[in-house]
N, C-alpha and C. Protein backbone atom coordinates (compact mmCIF):
# COMPACT_ATOMS: atom_id res chain seq x y z
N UNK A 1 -22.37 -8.93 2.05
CA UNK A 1 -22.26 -8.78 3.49
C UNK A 1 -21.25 -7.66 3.79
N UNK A 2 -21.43 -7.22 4.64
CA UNK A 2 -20.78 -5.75 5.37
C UNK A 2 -19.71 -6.43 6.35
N UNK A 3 -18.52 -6.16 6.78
CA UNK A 3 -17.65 -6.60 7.03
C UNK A 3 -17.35 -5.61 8.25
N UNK A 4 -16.91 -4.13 7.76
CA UNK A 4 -17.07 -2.98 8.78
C UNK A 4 -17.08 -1.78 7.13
N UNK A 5 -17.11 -0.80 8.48
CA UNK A 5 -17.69 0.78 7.66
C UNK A 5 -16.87 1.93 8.50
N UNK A 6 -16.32 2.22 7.80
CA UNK A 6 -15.65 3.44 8.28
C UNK A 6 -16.85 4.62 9.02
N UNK A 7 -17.27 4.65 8.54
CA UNK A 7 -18.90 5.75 9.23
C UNK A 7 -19.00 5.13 10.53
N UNK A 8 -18.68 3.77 10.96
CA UNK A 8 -19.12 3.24 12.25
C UNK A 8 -17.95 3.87 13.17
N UNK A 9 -17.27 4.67 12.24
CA UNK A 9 -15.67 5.17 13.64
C UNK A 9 -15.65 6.11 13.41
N UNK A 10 -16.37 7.38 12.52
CA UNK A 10 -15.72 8.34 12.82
C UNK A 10 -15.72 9.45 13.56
N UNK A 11 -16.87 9.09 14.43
CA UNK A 11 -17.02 10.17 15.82
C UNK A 11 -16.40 9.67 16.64
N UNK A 12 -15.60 8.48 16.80
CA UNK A 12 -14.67 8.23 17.85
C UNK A 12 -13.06 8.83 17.19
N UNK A 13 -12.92 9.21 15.94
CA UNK A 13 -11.91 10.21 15.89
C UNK A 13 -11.37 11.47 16.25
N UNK A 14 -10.27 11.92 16.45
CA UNK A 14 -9.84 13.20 17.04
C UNK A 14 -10.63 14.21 16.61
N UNK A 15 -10.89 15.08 16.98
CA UNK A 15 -11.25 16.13 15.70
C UNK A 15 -10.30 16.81 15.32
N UNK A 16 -10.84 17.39 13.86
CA UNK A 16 -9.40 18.19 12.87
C UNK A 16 -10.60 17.83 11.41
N UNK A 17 -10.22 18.27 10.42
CA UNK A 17 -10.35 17.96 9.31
C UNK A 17 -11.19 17.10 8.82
N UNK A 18 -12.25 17.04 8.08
CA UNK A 18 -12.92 15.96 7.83
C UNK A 18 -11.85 14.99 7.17
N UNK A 19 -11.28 15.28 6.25
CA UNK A 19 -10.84 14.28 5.30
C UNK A 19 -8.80 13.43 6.35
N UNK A 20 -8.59 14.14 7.34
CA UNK A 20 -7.99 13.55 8.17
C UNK A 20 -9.13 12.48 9.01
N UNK A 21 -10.14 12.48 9.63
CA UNK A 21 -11.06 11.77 10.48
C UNK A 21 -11.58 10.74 9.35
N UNK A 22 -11.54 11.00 8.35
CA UNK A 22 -12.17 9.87 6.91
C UNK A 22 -10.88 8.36 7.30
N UNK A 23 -9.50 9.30 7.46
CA UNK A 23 -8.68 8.51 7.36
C UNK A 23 -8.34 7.94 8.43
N UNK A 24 -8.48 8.19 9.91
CA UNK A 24 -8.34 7.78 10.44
C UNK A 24 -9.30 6.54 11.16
N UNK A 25 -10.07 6.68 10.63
CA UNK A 25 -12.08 5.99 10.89
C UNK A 25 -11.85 4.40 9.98
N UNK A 26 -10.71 4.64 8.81
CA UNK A 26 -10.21 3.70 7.62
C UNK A 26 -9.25 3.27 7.89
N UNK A 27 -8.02 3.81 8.83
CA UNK A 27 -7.07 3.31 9.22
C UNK A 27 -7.21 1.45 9.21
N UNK A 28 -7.63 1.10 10.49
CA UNK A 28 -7.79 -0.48 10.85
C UNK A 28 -8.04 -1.14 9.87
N UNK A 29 -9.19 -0.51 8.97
CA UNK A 29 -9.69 -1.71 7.85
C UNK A 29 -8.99 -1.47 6.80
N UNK A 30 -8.14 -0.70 6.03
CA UNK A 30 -7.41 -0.40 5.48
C UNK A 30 -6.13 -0.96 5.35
N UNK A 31 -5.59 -1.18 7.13
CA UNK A 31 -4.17 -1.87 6.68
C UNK A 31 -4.60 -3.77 6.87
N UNK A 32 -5.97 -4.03 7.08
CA UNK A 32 -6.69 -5.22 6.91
C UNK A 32 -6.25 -5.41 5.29
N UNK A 33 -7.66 -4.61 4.53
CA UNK A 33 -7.65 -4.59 3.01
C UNK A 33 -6.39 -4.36 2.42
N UNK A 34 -5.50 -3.62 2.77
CA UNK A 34 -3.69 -4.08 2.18
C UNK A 34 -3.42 -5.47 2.23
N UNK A 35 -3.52 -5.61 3.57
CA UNK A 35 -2.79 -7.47 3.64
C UNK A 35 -3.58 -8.34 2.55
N UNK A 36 -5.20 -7.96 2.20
CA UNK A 36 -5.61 -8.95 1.38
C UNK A 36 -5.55 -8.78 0.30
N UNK A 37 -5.12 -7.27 -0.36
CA UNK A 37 -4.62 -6.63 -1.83
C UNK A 37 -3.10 -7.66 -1.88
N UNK A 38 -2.48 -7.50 -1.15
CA UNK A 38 -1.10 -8.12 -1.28
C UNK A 38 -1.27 -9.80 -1.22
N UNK A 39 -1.70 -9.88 -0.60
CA UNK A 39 -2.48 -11.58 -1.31
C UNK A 39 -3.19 -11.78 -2.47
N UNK A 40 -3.84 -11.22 -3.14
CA UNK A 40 -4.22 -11.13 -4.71
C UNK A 40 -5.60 -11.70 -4.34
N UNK A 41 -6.14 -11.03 -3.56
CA UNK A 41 -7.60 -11.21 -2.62
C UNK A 41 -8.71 -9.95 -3.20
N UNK A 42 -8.00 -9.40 -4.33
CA UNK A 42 -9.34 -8.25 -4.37
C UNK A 42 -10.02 -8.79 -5.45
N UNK A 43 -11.26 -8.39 -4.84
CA UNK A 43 -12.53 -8.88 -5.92
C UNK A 43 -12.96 -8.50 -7.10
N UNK A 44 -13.42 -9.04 -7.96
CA UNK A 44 -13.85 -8.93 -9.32
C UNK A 44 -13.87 -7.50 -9.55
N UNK A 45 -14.94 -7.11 -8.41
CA UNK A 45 -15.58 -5.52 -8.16
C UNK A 45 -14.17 -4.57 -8.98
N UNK A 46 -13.11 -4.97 -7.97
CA UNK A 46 -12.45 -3.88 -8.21
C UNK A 46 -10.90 -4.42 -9.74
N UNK A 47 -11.09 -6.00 -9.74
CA UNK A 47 -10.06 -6.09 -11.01
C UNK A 47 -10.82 -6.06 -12.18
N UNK A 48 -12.11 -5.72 -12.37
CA UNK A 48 -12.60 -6.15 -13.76
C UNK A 48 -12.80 -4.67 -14.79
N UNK A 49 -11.87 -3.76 -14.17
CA UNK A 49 -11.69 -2.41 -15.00
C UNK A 49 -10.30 -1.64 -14.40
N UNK A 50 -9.74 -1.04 -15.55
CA UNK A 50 -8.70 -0.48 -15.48
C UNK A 50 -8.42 0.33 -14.24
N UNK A 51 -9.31 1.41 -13.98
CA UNK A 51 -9.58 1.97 -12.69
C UNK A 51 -9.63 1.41 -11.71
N UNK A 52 -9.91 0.20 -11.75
CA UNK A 52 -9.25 -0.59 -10.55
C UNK A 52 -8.50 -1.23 -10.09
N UNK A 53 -8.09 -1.64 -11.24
CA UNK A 53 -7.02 -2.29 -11.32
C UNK A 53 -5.30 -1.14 -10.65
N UNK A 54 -5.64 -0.26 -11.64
CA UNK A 54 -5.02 0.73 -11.14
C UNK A 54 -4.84 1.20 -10.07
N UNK A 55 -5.80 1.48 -8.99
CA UNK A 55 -6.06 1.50 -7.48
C UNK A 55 -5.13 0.57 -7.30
N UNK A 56 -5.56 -0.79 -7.67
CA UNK A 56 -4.44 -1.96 -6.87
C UNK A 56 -3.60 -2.13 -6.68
N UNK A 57 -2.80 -1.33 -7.95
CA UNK A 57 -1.51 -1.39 -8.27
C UNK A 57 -0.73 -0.46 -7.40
N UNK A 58 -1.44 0.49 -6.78
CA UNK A 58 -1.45 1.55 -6.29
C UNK A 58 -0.73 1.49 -4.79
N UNK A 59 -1.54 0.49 -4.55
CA UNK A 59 -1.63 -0.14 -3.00
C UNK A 59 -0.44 -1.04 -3.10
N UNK A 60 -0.13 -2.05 -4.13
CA UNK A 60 0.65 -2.72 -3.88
C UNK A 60 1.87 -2.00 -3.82
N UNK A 61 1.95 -1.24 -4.62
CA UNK A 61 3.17 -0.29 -4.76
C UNK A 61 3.99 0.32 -4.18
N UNK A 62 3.27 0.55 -2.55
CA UNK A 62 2.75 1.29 -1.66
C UNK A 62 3.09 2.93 -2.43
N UNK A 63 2.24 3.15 -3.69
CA UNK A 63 1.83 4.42 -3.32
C UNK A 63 0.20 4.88 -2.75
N UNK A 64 -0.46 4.41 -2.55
CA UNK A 64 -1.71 4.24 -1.85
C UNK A 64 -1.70 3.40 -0.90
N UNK A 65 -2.59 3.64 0.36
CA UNK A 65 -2.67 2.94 1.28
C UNK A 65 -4.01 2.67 1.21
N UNK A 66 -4.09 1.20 2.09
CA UNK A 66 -5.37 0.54 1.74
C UNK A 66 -6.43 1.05 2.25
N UNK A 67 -6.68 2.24 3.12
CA UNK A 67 -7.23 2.69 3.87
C UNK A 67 -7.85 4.23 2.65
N UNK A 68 -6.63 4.95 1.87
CA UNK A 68 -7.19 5.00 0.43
C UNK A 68 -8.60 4.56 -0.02
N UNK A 69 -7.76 3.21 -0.67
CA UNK A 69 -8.16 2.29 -1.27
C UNK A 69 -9.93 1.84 -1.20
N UNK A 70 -10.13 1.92 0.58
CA UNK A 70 -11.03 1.80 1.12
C UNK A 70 -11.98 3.01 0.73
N UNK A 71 -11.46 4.06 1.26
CA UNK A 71 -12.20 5.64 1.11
C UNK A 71 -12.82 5.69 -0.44
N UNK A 72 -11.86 5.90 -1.26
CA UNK A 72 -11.98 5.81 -2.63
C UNK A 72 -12.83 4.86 -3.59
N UNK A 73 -12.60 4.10 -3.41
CA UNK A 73 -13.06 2.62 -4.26
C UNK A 73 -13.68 2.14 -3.43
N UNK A 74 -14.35 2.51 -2.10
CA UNK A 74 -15.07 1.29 -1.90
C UNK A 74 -16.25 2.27 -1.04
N UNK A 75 -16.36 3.39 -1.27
CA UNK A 75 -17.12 4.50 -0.36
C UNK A 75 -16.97 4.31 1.15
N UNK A 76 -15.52 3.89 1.94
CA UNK A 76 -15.45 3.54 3.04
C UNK A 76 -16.41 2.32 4.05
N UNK A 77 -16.72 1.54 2.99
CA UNK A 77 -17.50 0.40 3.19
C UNK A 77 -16.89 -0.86 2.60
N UNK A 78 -16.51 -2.04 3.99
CA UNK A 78 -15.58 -3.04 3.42
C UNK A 78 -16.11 -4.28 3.30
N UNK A 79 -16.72 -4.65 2.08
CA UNK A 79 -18.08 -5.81 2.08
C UNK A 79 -17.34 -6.79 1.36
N UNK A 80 -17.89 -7.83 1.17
CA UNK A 80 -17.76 -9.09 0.62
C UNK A 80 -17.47 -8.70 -0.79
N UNK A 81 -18.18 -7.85 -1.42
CA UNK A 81 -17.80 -7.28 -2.59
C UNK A 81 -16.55 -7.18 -3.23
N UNK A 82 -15.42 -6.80 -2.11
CA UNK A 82 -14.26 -6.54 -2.36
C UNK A 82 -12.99 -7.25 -2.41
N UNK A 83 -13.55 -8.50 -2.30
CA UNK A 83 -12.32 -9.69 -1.52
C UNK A 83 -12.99 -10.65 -2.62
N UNK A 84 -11.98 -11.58 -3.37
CA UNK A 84 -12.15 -12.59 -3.60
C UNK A 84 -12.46 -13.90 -3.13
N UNK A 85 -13.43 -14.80 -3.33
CA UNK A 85 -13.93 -16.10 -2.97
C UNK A 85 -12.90 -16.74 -1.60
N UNK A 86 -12.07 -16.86 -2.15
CA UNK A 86 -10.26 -17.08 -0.82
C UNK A 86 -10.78 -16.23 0.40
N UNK A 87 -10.20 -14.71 -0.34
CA UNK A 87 -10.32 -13.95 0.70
C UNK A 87 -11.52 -13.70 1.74
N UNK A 88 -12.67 -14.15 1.19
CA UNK A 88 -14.34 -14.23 2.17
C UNK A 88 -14.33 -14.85 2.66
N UNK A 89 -13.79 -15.97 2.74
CA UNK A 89 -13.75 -17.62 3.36
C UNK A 89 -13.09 -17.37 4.62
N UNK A 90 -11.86 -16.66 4.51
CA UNK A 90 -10.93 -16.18 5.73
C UNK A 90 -11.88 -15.21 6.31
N UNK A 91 -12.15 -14.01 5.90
CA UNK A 91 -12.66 -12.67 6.15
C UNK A 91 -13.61 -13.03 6.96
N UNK A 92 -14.49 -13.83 6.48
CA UNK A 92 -15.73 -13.63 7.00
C UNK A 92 -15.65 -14.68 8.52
N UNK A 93 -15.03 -15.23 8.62
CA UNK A 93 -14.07 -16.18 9.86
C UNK A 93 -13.63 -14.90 10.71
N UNK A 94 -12.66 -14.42 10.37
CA UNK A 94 -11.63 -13.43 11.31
C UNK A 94 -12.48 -12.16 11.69
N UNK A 95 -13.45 -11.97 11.34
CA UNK A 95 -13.97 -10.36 11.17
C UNK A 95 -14.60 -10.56 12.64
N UNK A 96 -15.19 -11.94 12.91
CA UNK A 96 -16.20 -12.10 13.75
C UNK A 96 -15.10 -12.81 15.10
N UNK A 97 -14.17 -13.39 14.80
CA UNK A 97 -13.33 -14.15 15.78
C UNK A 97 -12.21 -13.31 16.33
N UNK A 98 -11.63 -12.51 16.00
CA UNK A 98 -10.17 -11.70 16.22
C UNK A 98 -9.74 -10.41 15.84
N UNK A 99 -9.88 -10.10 14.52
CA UNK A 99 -9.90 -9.31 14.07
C UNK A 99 -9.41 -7.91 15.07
N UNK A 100 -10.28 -7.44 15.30
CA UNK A 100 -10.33 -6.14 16.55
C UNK A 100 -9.06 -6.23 17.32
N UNK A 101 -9.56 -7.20 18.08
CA UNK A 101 -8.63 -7.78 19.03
C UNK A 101 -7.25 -7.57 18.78
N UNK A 102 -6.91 -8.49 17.12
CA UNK A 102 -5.59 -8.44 17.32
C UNK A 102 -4.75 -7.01 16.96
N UNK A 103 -5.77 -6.29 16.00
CA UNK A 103 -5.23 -4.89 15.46
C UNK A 103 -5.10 -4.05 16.59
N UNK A 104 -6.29 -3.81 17.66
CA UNK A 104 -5.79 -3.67 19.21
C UNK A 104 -4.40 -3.89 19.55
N UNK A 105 -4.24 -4.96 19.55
CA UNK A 105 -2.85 -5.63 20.34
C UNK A 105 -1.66 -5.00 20.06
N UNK A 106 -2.04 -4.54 18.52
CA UNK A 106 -0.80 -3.83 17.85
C UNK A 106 -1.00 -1.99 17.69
N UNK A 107 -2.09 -1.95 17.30
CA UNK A 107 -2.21 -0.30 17.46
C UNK A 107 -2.31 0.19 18.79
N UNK A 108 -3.17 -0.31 19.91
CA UNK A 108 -3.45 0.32 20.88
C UNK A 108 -3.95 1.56 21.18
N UNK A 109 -3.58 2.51 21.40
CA UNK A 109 -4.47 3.93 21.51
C UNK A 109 -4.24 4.66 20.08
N UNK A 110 -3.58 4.01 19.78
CA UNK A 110 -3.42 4.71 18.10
C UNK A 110 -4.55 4.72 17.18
N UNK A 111 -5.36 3.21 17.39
CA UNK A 111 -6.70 2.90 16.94
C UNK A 111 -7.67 3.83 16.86
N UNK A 112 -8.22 4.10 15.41
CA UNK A 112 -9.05 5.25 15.14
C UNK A 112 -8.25 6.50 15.27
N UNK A 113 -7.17 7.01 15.79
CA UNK A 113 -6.54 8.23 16.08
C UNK A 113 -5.47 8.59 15.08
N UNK A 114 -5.30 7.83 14.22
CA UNK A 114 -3.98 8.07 13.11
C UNK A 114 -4.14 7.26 12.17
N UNK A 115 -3.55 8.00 11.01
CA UNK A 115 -3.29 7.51 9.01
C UNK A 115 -3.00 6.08 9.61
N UNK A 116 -3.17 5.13 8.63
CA UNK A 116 -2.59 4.12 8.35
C UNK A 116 -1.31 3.80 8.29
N UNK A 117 -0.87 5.12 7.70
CA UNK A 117 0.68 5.26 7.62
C UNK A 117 1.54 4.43 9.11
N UNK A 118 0.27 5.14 10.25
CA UNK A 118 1.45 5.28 11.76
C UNK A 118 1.34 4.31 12.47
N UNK A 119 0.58 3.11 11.49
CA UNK A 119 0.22 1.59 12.18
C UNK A 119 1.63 0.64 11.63
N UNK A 120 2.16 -0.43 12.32
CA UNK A 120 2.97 -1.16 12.69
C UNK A 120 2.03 -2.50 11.05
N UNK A 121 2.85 -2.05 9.56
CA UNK A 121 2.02 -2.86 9.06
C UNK A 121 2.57 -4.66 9.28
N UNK A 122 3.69 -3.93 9.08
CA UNK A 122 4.65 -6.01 9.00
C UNK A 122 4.54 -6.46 10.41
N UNK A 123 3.94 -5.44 11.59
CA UNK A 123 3.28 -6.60 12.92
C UNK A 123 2.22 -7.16 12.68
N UNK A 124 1.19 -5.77 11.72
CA UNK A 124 0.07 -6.93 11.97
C UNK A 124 -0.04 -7.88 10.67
N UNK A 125 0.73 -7.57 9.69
CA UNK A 125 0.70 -8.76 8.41
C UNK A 125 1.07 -9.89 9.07
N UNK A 126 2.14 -10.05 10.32
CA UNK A 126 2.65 -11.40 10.62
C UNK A 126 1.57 -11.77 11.19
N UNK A 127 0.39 -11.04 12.18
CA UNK A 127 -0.58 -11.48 12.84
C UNK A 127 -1.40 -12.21 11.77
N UNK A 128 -2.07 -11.47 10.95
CA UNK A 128 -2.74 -12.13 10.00
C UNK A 128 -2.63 -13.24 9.38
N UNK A 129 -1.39 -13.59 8.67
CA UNK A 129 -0.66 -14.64 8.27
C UNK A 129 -0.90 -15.85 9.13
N UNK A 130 -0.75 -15.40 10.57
CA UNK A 130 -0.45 -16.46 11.46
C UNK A 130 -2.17 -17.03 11.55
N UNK A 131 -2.83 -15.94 11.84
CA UNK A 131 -4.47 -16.37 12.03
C UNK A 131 -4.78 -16.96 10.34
N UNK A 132 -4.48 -16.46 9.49
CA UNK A 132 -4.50 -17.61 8.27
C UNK A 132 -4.05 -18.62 8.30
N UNK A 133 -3.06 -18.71 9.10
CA UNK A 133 -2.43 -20.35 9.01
C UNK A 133 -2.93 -21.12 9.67
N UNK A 134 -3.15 -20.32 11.00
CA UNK A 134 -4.30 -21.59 11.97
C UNK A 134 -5.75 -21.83 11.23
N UNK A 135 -6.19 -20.74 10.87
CA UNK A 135 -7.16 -21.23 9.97
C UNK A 135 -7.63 -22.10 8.84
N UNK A 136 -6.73 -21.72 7.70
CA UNK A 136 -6.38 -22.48 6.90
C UNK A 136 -5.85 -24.25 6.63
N UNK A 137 -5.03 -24.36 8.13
CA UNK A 137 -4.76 -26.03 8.35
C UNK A 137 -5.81 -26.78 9.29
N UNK A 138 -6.80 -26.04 9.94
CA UNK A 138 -7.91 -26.05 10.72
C UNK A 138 -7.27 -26.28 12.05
N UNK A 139 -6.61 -25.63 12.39
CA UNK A 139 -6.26 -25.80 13.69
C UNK A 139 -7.68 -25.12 14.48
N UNK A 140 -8.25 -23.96 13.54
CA UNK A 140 -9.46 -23.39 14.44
C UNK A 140 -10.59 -23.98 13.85
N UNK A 141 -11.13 -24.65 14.63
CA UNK A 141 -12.75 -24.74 14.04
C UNK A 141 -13.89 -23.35 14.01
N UNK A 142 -14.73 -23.23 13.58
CA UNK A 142 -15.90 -22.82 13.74
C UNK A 142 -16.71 -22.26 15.06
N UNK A 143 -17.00 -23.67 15.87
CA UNK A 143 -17.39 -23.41 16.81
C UNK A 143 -16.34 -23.10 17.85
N UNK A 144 -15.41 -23.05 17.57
CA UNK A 144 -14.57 -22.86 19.02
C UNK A 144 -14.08 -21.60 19.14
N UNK A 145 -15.08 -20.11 18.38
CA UNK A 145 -14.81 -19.27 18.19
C UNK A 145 -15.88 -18.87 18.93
N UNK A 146 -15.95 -18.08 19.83
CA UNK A 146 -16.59 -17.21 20.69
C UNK A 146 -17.79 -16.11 20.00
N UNK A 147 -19.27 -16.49 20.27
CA UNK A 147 -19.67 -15.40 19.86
C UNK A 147 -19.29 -14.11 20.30
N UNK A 148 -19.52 -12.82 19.73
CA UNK A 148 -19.42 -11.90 20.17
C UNK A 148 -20.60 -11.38 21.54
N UNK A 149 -19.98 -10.66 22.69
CA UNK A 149 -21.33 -10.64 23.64
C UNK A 149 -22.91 -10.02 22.93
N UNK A 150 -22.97 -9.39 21.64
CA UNK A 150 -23.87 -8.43 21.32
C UNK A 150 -24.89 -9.29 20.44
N UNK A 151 -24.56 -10.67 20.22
CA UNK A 151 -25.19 -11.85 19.30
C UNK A 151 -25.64 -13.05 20.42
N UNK A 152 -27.34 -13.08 20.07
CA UNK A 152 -27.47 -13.52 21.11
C UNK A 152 -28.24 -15.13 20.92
N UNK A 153 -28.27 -15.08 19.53
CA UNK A 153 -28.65 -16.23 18.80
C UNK A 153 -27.54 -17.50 18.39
């Protein structure tokens, strides 16, 4: 399953540079895929060879950013592929319930317009955390999550 795609943002980027607009299109899902690298959430895909492993290490390190991480290792496509069993269970919950929303709350016009670098990461790690925790103790159910208006089933 497809989660998001950097290709779905990058004509809403500034123009300049392709490989600046790569990064900025990766920004959001990028400092997403950090928070779940730093949880020990990456998938088989990417721990079951040195080269990826390496990437990881990369990220955790912070000498790579997950938005990198994304571009590189994952052809700017952030699928189920990439997250461990844990991490899909959450992912595939938040992607559809908040997600946007809350990286909104914290980037604001910055969204799509700048590196990863120039996003607020330890605001939105606490966000995340917190939507893991309600999740995780079930404070949120399922249904009490709002479809999106564009789903009509």
């Amino acid at each position: 399953m497809k989660y998001e795609d950097a290709s779905w943002h990058y004509d809403s980027t500034p123009e300049g540079p392709d490989d600046q607009r790569w990064e900025a299109a990766s920004a959001h899902i990028g400092v997403y895929l950090k928070w779940c690298i730093l949880r020990g959430w990456a998938g088989e895909l990417h721990t079951s060879d040195e080269f990826g492993q390496k990437a990881i290490l990369a990220v955790k390190s912070g000498e790579s950013s997950g938005a990198k991480f994304l571009i590189d290792q994952c052809d700017c496509k952030f699928t189920d592929e990439d997250l461990s069993e844990e991490g899909n269970q959450f992912t595939s919950y938040y992607m559809e319930a908040s997600f946007i929303d809350d990286v909104c709350s914290i980037a604001g016009d910055q969204l799509m317009r700048v590196p990863e670098s120039k996003y607020d990461f330890g605001a939105l790690s606490q966000v995340f955390e917190q939507r893991h925790k309600s999740w995780e103790s079930g404070e949120i159910q399922e249904e009490q999550v709002p479809k999106p208006w564009w789903k009509l089933w």
